[in-house]
C-alpha atoms as a PDB file:
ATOM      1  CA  UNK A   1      -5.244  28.201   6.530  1.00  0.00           C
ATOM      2  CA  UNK A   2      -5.172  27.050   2.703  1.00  0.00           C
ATOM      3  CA  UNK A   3      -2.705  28.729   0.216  1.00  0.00           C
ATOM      4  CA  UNK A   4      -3.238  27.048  -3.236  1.00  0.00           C
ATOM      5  CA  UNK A   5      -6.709  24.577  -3.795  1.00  0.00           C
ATOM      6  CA  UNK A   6      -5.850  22.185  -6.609  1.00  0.00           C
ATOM      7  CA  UNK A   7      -9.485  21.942  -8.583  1.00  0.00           C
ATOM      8  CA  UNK A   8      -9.236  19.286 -11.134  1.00  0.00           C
ATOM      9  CA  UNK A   9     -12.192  19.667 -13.883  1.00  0.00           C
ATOM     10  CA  UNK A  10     -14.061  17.781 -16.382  1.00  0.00           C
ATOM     11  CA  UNK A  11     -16.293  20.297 -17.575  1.00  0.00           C
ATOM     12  CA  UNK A  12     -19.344  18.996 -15.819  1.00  0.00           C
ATOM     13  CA  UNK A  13     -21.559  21.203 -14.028  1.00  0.00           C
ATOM     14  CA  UNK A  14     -20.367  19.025 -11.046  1.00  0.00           C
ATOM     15  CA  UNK A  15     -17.061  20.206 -11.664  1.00  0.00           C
ATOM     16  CA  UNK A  16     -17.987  23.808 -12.049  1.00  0.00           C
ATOM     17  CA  UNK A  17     -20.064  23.346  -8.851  1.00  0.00           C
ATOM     18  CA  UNK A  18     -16.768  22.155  -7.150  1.00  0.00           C
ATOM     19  CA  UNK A  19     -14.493  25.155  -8.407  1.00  0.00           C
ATOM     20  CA  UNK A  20     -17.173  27.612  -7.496  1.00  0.00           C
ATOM     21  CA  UNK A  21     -17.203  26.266  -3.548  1.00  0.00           C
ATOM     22  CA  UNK A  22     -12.826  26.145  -4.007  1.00  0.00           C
ATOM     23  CA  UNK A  23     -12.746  29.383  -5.214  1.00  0.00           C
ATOM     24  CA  UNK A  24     -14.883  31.519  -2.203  1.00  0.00           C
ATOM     25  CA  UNK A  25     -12.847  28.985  -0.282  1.00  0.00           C
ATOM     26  CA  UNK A  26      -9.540  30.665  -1.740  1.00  0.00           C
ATOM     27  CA  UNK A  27     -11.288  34.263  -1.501  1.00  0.00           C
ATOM     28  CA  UNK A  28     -11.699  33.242   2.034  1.00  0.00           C
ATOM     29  CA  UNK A  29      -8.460  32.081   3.143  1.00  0.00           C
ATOM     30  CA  UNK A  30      -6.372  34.285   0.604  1.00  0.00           C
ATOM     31  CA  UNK A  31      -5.205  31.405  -1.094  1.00  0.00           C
ATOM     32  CA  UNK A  32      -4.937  30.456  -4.809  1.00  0.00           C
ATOM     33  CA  UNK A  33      -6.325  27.851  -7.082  1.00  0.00           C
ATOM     34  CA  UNK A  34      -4.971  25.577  -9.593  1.00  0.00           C
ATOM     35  CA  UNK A  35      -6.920  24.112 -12.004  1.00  0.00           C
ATOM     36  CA  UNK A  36      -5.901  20.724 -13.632  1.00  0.00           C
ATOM     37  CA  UNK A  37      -7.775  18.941 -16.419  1.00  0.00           C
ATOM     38  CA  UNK A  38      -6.440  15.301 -16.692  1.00  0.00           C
ATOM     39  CA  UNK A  39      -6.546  13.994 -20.437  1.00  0.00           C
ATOM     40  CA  UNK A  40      -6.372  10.102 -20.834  1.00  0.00           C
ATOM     41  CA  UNK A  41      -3.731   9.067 -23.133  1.00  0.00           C
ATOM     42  CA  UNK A  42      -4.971   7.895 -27.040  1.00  0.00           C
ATOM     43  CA  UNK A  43      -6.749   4.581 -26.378  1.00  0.00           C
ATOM     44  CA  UNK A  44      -5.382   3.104 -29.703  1.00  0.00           C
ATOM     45  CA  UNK A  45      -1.623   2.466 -30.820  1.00  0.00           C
ATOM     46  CA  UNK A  46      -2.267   1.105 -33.806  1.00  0.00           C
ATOM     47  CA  UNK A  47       0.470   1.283 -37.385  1.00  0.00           C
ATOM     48  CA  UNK A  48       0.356   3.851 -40.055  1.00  0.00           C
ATOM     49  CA  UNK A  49      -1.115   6.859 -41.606  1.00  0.00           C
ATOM     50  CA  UNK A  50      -4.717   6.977 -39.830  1.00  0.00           C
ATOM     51  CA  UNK A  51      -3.166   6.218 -36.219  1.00  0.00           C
ATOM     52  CA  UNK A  52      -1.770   9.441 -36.615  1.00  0.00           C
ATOM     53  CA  UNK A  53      -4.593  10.947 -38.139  1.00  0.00           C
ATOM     54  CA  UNK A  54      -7.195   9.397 -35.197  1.00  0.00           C
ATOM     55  CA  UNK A  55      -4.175  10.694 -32.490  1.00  0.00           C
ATOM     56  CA  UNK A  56      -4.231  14.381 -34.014  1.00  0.00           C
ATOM     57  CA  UNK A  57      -7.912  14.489 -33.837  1.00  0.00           C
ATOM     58  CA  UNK A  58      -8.431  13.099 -30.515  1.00  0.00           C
ATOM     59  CA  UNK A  59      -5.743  15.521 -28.661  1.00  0.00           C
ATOM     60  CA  UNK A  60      -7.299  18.282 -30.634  1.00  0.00           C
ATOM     61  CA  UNK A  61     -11.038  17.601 -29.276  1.00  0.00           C
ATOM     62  CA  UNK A  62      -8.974  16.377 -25.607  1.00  0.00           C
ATOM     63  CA  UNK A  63      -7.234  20.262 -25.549  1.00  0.00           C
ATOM     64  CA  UNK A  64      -9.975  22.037 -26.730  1.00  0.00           C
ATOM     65  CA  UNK A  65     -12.297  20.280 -23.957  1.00  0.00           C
ATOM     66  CA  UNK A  66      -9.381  20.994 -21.343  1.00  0.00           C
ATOM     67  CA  UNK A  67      -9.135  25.171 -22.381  1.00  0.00           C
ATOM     68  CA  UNK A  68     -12.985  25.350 -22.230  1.00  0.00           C
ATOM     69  CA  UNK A  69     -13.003  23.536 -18.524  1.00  0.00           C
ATOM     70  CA  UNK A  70      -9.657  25.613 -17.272  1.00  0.00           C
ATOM     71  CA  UNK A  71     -11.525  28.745 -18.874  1.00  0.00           C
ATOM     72  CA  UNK A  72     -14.923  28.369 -16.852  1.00  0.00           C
ATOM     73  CA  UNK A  73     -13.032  27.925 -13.819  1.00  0.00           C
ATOM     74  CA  UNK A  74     -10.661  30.536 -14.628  1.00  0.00           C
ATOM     75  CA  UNK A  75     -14.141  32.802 -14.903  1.00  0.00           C
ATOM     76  CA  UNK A  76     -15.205  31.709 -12.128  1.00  0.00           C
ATOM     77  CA  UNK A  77     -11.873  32.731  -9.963  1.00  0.00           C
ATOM     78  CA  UNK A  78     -11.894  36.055 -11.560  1.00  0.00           C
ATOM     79  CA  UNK A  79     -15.166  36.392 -10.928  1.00  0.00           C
ATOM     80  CA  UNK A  80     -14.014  36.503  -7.149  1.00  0.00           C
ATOM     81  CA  UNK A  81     -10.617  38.311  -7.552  1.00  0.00           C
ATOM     82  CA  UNK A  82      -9.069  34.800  -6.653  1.00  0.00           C
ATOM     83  CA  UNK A  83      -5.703  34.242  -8.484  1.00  0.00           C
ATOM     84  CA  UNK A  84      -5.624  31.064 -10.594  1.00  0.00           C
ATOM     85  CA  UNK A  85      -3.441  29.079 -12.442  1.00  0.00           C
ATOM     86  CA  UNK A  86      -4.538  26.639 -14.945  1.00  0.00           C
ATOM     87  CA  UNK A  87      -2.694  23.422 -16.735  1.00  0.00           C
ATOM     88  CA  UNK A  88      -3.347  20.198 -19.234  1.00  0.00           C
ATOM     89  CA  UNK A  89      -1.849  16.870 -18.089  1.00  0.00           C
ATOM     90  CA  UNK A  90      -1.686  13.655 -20.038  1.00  0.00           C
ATOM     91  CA  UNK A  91      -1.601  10.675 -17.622  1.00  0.00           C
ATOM     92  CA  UNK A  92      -2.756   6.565 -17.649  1.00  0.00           C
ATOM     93  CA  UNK A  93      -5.168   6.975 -14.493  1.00  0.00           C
ATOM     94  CA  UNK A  94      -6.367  10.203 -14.078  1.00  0.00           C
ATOM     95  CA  UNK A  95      -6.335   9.719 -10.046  1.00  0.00           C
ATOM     96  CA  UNK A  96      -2.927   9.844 -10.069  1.00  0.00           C
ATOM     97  CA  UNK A  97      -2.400  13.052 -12.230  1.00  0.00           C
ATOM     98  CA  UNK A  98      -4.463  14.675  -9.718  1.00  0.00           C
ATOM     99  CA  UNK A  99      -2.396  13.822  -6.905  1.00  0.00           C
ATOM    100  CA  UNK A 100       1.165  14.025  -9.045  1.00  0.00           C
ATOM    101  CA  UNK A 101      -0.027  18.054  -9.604  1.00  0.00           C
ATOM    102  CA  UNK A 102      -1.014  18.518  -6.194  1.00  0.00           C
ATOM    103  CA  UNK A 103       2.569  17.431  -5.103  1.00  0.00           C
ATOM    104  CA  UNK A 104       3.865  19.631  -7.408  1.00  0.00           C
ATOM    105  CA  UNK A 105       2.468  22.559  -6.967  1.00  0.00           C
ATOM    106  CA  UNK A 106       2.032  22.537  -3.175  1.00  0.00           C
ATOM    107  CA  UNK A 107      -0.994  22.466  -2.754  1.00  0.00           C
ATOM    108  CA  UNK A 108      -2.741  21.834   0.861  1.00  0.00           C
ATOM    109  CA  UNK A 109      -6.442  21.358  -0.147  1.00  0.00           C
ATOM    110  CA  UNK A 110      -8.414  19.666  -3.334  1.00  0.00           C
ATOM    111  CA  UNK A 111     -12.176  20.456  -3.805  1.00  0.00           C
ATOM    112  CA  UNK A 112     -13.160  18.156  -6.363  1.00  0.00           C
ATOM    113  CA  UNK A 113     -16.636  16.676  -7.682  1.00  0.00           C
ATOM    114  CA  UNK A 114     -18.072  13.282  -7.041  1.00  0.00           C
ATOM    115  CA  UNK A 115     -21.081  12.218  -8.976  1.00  0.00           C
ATOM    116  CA  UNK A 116     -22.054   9.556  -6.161  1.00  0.00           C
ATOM    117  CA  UNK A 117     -22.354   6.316  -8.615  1.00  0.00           C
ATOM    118  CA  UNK A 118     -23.087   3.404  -6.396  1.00  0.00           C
ATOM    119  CA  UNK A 119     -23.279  -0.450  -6.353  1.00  0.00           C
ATOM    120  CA  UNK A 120     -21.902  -1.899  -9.553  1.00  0.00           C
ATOM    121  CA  UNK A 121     -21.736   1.367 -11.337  1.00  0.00           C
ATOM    122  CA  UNK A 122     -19.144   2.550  -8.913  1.00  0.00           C
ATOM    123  CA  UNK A 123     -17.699  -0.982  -9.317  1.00  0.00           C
ATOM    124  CA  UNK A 124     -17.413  -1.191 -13.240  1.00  0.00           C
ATOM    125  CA  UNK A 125     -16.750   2.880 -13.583  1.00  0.00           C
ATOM    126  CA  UNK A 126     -14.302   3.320 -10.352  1.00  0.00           C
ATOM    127  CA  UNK A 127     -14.304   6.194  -8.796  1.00  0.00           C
ATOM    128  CA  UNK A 128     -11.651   9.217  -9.081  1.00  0.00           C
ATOM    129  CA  UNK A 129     -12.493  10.624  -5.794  1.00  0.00           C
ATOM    130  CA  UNK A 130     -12.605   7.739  -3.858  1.00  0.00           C
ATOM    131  CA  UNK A 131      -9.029   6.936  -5.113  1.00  0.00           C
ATOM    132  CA  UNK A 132      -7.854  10.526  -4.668  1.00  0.00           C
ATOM    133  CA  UNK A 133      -9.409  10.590  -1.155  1.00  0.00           C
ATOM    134  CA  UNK A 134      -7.410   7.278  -0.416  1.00  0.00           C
ATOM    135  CA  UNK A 135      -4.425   7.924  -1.715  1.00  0.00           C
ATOM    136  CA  UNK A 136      -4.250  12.192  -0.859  1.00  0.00           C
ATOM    137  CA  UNK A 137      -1.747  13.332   1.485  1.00  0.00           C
ATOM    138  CA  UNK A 138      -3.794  16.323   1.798  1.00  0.00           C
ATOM    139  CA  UNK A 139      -7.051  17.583   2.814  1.00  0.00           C
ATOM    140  CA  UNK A 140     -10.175  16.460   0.464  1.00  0.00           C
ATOM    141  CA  UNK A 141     -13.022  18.363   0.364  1.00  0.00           C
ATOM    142  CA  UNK A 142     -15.679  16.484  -2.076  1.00  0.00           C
ATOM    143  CA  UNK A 143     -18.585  18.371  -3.662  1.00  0.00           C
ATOM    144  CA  UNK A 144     -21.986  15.709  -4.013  1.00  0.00           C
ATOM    145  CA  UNK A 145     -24.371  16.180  -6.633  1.00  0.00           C
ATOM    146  CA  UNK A 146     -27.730  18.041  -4.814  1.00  0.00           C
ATOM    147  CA  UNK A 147     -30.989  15.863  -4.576  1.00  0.00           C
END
């Protein structure tokens, strides 16, 4: 039924919840899964020397949160014989990365985490799945934090 399960991560157990249930999914169906890890773009575009210095040094901690998230999952499909394929994106609204890479890659299903904020912490902080649920043109499946 499935073929390729985008999984984006954050590195939260949530996350590593979610790309355990995608990958027996994938082991299930035969499918594979592709991991994305959105970065958001430098928050400051400011002029001269420590700009640069403050960009370096936030892509470097960015990437090296991104390779430890794609790496877990990565375990975590090879841990299942499940093929994966794993990638960094740099985009404004991380929503719309997720959806952009599940375009291009194919993909007919996302498993993805929700941590369940509600009321005006949902408000203030938005919600990724709720806007990749709206906006998907594929199946959703959403993994809940257990009570």
């Amino acid at each position: 039924m499935f073929k390729k399960i985008l999984v984006p991560v954050d590195g939260s157990a949530l996350s590593h919840a979610a790309g355990e249930l995608a990958a027996d999914l994938a082991r299930q169906h035969g499918a594979q899964i592709v991991g994305v890890y959105v970065i958001d773009p430098f928050p400051y575009i400011g002029i001269g020397e420590a700009s640069a210095v403050g960009l370096q040094a936030y892509l470097a901690e960015a990437k090296a949160a991104a390779d430890q998230a794609l790496s877990d999952l990565r375990a975590v499909c090879e841990a299942r014989g499940v093929p994966f394929v794993g990638d960094t994106i740099e985009r404004n609204v991380t929503y719309e990365g997720i959806l952009e890479t599940a375009q291009a890659e194919g993909c007919d299903l996302i498993v993805m985490g929700s941590h369940g904020r509600k009321g005006v912490q949902a408000l203030i902080l938005g919600s990724v799945a709720q806007k990749v649920l709206t906006h998907a043109k594929v199946p959703v499946l959403v993994v809940k934090p257990r009570d």
